[in-house]
N, C-alpha and C. Protein backbone atom coordinates (compact mmCIF):
# COMPACT_ATOMS: atom_id res chain seq x y z
N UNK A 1 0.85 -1.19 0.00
CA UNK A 1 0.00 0.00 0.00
C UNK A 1 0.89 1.24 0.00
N UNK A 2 0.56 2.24 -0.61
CA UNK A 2 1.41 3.45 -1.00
C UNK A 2 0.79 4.46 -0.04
N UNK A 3 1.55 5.27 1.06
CA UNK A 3 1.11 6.20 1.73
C UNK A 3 1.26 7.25 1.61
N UNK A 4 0.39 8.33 1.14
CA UNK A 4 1.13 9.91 0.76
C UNK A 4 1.98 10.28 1.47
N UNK A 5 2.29 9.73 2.57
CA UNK A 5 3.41 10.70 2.86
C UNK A 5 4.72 9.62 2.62
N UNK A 6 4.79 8.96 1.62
CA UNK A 6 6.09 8.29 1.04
C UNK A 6 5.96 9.23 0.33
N UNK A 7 5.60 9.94 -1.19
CA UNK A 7 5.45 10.92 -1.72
C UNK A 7 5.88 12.02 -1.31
N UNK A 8 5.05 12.64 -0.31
CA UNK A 8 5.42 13.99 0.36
C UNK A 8 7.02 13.95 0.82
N UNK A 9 7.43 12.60 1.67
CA UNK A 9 8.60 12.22 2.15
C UNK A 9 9.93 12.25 0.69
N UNK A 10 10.03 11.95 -0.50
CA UNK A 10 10.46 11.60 -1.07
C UNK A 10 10.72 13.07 -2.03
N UNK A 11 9.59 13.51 -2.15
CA UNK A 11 9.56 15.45 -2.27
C UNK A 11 10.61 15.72 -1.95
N UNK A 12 10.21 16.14 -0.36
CA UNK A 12 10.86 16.81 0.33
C UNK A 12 12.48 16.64 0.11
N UNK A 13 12.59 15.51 0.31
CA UNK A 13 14.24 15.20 0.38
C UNK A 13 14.64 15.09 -0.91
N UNK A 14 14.35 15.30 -2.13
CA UNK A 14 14.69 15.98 -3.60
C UNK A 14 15.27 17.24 -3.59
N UNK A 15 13.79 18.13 -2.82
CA UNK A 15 14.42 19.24 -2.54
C UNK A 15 15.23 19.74 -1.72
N UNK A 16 15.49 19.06 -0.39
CA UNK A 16 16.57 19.54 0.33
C UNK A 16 17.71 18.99 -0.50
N UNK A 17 18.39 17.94 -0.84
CA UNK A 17 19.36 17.59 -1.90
C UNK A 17 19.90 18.89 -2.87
N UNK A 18 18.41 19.35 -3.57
CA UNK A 18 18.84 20.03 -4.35
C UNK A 18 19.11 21.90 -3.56
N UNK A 19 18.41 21.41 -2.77
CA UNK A 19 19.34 23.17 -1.92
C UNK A 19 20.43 22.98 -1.26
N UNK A 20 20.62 22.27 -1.04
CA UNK A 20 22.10 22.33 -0.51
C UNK A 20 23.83 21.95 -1.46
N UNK A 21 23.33 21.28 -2.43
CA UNK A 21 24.13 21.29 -3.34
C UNK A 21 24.48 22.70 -3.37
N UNK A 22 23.78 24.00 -3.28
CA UNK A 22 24.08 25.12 -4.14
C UNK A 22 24.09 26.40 -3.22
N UNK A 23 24.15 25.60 -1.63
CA UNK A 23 25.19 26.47 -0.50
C UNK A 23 25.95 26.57 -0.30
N UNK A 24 26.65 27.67 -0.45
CA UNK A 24 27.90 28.17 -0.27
C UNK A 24 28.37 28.05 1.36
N UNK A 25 29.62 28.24 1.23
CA UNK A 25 30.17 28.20 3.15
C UNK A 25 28.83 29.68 3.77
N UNK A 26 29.60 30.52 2.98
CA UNK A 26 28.70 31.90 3.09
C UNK A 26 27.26 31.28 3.62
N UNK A 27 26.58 31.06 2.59
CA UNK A 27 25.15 30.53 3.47
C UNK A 27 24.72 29.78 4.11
N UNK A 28 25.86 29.10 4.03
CA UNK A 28 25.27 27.88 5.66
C UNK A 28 25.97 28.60 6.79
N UNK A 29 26.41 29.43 7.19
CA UNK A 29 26.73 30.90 8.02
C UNK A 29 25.53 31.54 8.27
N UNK A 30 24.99 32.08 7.36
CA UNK A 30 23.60 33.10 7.56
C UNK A 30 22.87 32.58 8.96
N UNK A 31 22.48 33.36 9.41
CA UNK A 31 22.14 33.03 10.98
C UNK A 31 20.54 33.67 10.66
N UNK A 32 19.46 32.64 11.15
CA UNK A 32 18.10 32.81 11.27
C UNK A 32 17.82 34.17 12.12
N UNK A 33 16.81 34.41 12.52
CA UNK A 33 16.60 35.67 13.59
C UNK A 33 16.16 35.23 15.38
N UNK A 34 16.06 33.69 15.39
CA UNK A 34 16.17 33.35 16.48
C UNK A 34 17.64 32.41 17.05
N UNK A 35 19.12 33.04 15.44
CA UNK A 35 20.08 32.59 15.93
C UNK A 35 20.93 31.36 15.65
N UNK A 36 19.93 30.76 15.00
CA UNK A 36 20.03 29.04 14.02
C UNK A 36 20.71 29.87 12.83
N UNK A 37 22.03 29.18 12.38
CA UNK A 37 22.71 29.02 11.27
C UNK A 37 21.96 28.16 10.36
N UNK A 38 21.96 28.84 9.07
CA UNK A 38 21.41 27.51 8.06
C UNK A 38 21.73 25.92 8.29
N UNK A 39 23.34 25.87 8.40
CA UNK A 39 23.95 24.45 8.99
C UNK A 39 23.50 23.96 10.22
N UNK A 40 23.11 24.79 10.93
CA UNK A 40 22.37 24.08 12.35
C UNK A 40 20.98 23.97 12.35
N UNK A 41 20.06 24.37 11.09
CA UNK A 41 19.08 24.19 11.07
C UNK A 41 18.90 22.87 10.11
N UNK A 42 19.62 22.43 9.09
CA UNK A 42 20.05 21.12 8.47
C UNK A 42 20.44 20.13 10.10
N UNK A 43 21.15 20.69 10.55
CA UNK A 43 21.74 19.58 11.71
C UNK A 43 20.47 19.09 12.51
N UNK A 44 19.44 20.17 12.82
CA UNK A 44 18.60 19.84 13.61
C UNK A 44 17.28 19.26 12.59
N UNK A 45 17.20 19.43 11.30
CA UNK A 45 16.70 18.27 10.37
C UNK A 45 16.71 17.19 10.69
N UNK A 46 18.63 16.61 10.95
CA UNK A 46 18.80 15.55 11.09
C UNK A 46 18.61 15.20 11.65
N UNK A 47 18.83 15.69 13.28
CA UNK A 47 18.90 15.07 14.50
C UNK A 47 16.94 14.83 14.55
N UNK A 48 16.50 15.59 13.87
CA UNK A 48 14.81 15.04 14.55
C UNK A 48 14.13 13.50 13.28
N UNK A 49 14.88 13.61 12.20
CA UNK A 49 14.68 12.43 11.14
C UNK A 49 15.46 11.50 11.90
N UNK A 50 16.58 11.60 12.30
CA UNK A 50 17.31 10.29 13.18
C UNK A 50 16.68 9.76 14.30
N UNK A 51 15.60 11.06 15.03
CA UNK A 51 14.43 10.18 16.12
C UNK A 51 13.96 9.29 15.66
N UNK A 52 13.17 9.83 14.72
CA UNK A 52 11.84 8.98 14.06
C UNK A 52 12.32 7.90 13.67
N UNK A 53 13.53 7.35 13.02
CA UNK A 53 14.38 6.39 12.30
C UNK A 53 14.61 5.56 13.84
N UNK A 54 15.18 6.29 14.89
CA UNK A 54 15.77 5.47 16.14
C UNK A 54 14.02 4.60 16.52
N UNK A 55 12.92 5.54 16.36
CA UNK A 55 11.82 4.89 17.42
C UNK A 55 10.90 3.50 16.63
N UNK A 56 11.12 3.65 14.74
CA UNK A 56 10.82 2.78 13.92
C UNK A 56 11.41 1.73 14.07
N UNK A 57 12.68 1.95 14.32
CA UNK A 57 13.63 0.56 14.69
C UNK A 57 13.41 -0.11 15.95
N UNK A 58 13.27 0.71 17.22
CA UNK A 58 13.14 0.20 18.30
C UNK A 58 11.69 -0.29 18.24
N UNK A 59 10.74 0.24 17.59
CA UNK A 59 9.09 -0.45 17.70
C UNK A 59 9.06 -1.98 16.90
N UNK A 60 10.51 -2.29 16.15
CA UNK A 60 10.17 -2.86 15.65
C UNK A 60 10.33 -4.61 16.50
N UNK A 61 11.20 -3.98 17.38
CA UNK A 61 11.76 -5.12 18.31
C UNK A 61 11.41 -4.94 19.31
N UNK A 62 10.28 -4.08 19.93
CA UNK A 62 10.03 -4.02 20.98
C UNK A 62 8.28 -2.89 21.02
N UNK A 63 7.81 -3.19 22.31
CA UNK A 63 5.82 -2.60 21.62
C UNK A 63 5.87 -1.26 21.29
N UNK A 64 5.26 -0.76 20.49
CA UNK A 64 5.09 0.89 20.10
C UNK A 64 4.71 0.91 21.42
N UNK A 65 5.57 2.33 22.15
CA UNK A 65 5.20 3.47 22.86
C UNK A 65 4.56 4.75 22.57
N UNK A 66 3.89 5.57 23.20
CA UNK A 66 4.22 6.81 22.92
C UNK A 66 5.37 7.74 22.51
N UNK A 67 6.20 7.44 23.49
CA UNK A 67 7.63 8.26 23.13
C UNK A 67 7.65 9.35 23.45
N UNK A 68 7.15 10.27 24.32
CA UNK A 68 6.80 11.16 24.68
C UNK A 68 8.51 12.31 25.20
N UNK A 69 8.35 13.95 24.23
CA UNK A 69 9.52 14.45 24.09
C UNK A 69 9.07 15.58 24.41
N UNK A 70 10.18 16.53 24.83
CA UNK A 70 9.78 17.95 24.95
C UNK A 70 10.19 18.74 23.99
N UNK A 71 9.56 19.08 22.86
CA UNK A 71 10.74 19.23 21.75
C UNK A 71 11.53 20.36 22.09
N UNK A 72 10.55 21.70 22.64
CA UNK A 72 11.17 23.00 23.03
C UNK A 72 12.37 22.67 23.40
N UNK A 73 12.30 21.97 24.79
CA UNK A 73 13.75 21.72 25.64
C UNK A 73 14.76 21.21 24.72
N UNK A 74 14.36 20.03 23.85
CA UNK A 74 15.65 19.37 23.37
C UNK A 74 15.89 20.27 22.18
N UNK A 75 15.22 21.11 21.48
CA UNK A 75 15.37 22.10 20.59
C UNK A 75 16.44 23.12 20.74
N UNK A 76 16.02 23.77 22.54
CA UNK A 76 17.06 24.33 22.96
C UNK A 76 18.50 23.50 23.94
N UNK A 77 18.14 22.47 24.01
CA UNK A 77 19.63 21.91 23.97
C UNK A 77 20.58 21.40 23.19
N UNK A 78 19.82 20.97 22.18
CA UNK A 78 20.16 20.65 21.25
C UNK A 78 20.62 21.69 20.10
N UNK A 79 20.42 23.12 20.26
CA UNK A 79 20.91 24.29 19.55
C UNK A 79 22.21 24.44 19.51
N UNK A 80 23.63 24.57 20.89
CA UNK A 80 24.16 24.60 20.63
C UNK A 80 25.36 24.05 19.74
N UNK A 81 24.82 22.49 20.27
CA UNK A 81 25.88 21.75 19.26
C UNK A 81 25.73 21.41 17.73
N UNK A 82 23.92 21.89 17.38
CA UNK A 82 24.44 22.25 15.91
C UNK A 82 24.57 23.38 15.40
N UNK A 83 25.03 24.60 15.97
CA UNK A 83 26.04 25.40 15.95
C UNK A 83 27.57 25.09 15.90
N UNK A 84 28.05 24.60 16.36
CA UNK A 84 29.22 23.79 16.66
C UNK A 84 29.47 23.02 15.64
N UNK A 85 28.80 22.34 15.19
CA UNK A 85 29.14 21.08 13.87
C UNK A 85 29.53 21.67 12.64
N UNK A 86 30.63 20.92 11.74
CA UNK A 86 31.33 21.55 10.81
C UNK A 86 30.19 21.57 9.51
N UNK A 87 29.50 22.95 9.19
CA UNK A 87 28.42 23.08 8.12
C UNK A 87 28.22 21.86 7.23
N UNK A 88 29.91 21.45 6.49
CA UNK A 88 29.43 20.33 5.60
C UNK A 88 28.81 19.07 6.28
N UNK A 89 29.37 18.77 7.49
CA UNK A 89 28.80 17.78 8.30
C UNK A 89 27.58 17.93 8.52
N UNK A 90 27.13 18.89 8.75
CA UNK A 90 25.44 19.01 8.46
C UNK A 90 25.21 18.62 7.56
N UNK A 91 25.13 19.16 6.56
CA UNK A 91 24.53 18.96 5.44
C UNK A 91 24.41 16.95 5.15
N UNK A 92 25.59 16.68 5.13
CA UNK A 92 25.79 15.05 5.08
C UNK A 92 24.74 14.36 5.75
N UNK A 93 24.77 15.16 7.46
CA UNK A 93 23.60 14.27 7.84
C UNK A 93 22.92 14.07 7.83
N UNK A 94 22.39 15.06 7.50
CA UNK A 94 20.53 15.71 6.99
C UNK A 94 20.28 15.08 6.03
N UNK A 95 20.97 15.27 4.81
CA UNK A 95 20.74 14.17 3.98
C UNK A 95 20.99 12.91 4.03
N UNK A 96 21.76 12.05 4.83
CA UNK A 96 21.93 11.28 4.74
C UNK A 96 20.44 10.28 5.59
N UNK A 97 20.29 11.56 6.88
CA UNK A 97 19.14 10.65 7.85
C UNK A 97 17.62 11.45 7.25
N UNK A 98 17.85 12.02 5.79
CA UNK A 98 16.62 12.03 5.72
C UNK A 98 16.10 10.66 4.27
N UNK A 99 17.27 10.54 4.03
CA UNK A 99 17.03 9.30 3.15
C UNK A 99 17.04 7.95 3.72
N UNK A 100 17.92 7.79 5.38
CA UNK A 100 17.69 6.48 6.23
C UNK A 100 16.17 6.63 6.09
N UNK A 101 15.64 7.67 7.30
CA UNK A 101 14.53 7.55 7.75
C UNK A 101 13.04 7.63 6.61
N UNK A 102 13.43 7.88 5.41
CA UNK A 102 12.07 7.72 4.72
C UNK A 102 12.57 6.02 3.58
N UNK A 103 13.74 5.58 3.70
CA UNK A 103 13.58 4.16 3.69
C UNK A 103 13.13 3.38 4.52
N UNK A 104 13.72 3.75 5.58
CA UNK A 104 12.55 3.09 6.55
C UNK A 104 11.03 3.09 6.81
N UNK A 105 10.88 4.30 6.51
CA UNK A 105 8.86 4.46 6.63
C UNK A 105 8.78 3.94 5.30
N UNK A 106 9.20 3.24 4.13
CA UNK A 106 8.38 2.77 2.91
C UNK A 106 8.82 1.22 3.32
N UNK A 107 9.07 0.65 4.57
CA UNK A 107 9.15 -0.56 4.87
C UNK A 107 7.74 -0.68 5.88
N UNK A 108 7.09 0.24 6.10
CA UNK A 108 5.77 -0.12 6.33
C UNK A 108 4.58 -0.59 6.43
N UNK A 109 3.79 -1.79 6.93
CA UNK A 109 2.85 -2.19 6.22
C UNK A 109 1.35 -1.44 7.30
N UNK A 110 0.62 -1.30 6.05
CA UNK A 110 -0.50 -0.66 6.43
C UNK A 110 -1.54 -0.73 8.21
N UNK A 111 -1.00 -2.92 8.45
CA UNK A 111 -1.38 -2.43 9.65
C UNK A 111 -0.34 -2.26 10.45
N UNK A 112 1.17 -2.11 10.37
CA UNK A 112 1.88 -1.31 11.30
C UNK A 112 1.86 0.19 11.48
N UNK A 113 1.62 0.61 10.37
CA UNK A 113 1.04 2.03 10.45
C UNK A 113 -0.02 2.02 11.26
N UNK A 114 -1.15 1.53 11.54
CA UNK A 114 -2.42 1.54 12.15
C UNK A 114 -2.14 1.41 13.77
N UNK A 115 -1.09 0.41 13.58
CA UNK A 115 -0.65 0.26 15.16
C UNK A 115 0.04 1.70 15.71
N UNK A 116 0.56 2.14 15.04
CA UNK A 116 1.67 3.23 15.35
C UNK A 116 0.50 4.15 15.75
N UNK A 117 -0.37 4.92 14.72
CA UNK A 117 -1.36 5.73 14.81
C UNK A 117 -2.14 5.49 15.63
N UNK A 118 -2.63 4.52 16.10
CA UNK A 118 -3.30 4.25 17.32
C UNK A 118 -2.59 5.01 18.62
N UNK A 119 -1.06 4.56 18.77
CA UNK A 119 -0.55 4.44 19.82
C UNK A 119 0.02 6.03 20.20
N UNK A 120 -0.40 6.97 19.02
CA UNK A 120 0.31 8.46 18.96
C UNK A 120 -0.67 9.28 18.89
N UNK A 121 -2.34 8.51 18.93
CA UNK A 121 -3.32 9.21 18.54
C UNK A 121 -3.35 10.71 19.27
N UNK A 122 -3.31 10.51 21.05
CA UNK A 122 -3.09 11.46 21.63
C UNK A 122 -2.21 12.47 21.65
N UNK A 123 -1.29 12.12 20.73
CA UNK A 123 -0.36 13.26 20.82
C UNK A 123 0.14 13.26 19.64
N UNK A 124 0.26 13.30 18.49
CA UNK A 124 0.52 13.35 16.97
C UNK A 124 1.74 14.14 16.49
N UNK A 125 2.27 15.12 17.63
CA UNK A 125 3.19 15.87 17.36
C UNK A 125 4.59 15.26 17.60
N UNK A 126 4.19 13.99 18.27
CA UNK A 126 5.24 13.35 19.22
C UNK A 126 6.38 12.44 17.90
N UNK A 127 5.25 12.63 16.85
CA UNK A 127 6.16 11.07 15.97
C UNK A 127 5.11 11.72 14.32
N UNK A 128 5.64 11.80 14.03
CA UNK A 128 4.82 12.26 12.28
C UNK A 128 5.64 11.53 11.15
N UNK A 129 4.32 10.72 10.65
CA UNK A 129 5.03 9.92 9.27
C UNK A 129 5.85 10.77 7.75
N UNK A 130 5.01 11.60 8.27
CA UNK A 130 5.74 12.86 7.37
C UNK A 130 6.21 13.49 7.62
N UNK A 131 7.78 13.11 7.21
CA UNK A 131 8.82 14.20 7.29
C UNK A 131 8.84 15.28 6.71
N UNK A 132 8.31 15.71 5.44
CA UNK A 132 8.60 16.63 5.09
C UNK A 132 7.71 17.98 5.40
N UNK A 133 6.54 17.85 6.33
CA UNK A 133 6.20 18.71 7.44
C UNK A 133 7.44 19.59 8.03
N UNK A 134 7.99 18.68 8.26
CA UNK A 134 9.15 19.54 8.87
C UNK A 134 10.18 19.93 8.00
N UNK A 135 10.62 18.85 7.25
CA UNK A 135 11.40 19.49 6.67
C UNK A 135 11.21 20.61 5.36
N UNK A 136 9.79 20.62 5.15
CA UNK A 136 9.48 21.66 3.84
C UNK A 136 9.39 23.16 4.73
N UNK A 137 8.83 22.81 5.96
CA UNK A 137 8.99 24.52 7.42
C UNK A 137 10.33 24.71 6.92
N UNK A 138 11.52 24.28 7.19
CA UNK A 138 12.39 24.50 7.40
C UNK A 138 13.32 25.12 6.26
N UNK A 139 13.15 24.47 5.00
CA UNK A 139 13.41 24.56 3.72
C UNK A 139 12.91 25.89 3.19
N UNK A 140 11.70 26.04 3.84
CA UNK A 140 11.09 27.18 3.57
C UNK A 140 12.13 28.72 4.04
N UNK A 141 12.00 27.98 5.44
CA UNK A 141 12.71 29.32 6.30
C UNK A 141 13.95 29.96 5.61
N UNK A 142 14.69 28.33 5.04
CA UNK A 142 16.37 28.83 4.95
C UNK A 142 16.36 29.50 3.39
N UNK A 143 15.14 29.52 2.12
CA UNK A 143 14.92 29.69 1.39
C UNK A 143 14.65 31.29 1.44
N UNK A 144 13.75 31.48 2.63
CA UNK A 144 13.38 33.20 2.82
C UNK A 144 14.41 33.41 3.04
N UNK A 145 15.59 32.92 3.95
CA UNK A 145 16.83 33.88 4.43
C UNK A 145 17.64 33.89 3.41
N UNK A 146 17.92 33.09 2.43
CA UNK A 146 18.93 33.43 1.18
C UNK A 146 18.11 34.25 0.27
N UNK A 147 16.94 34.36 -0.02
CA UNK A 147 16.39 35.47 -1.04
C UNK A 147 16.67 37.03 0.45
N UNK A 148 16.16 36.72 0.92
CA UNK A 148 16.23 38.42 2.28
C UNK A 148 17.85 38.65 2.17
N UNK A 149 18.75 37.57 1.60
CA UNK A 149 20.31 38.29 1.69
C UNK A 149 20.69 38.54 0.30
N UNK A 150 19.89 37.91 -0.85
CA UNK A 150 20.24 38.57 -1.88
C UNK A 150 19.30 39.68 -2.63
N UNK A 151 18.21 40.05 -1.89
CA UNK A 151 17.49 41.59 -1.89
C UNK A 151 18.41 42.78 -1.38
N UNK A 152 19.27 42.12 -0.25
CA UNK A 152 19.87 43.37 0.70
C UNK A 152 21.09 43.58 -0.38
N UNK A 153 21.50 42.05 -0.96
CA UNK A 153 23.15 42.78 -2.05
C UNK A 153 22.41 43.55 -2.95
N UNK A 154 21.26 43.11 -3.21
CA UNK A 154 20.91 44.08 -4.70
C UNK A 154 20.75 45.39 -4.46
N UNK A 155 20.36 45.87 -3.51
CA UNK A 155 20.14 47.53 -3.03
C UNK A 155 21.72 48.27 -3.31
């Protein structure tokens, strides 16, 4: 069974592929307005596609949980050290754990999906089959900040 968000999933990570091919050091530097470097906003891509990948694997050998996270907190702990990480190393991982983790969700069968969704019903934010929710937000963001820096050279 084919789930739109293999589609949506498979999108998404076309297009991050194809934006980052065509970042410069310069723009994976550019710093968001709450302080996230383009490269630490790829890093934190990864690090939240490498959840979803860690909790698919562990459900698979053991009963779906909830899994229950604070994202704020680990968002902000998790800020500094992808600041810290060497830009290209971002980039690698992001792509790399956004192509683990949507091989893994097309190893899905319809009623393991059902099980999963059951078990996240209450909280949906906790675990999303679709990655590229997040990662098209994000793609988005780093997309406004390279057009907002090449409006400001053109002036």
């Amino acid at each position: 069974m084919a789930f739109p968000f293999l589609e949506e999933n498979t999108a998404s990570r076309r297009r991050l592929e194809t934006l980052v091919r065509r970042l410069s050091d310069e723009d994976l530097a550019r710093a968001t307005p709450s302080g996230w470097s383009i490269a630490a906003l790829l890093a934190h891509l990864a690090f939240w596609d490498q959840r979803v990948l860690a909790l698919l694997r562990r459900w698979k050998a053991e009963d779906i949980d909830s899994s229950p996270i604070d994202a704020d907190a680990v968002n902000d702990a998790l800020k500094p050290l992808c600041l810290a990480l060497d830009p290209r190393t971002a980039i690698e991982l992001c792509v790399s754990s956004a192509a683990a983790v949507d091989a893994e969700l097309e190893t899905l069968t319809a009623d393991r999906v059902e099980q999963i969704e059951e078990q996240i019903a209450a909280n949906p934010f906790q675990f999303r089959f679709s990655r590229a929710l997040h990662r098209n937000a994000h793609l988005n963001d780093i997309e406004r900040l390279l057009q907002s820096s090449q409006d400001v050279g053109d002036i």
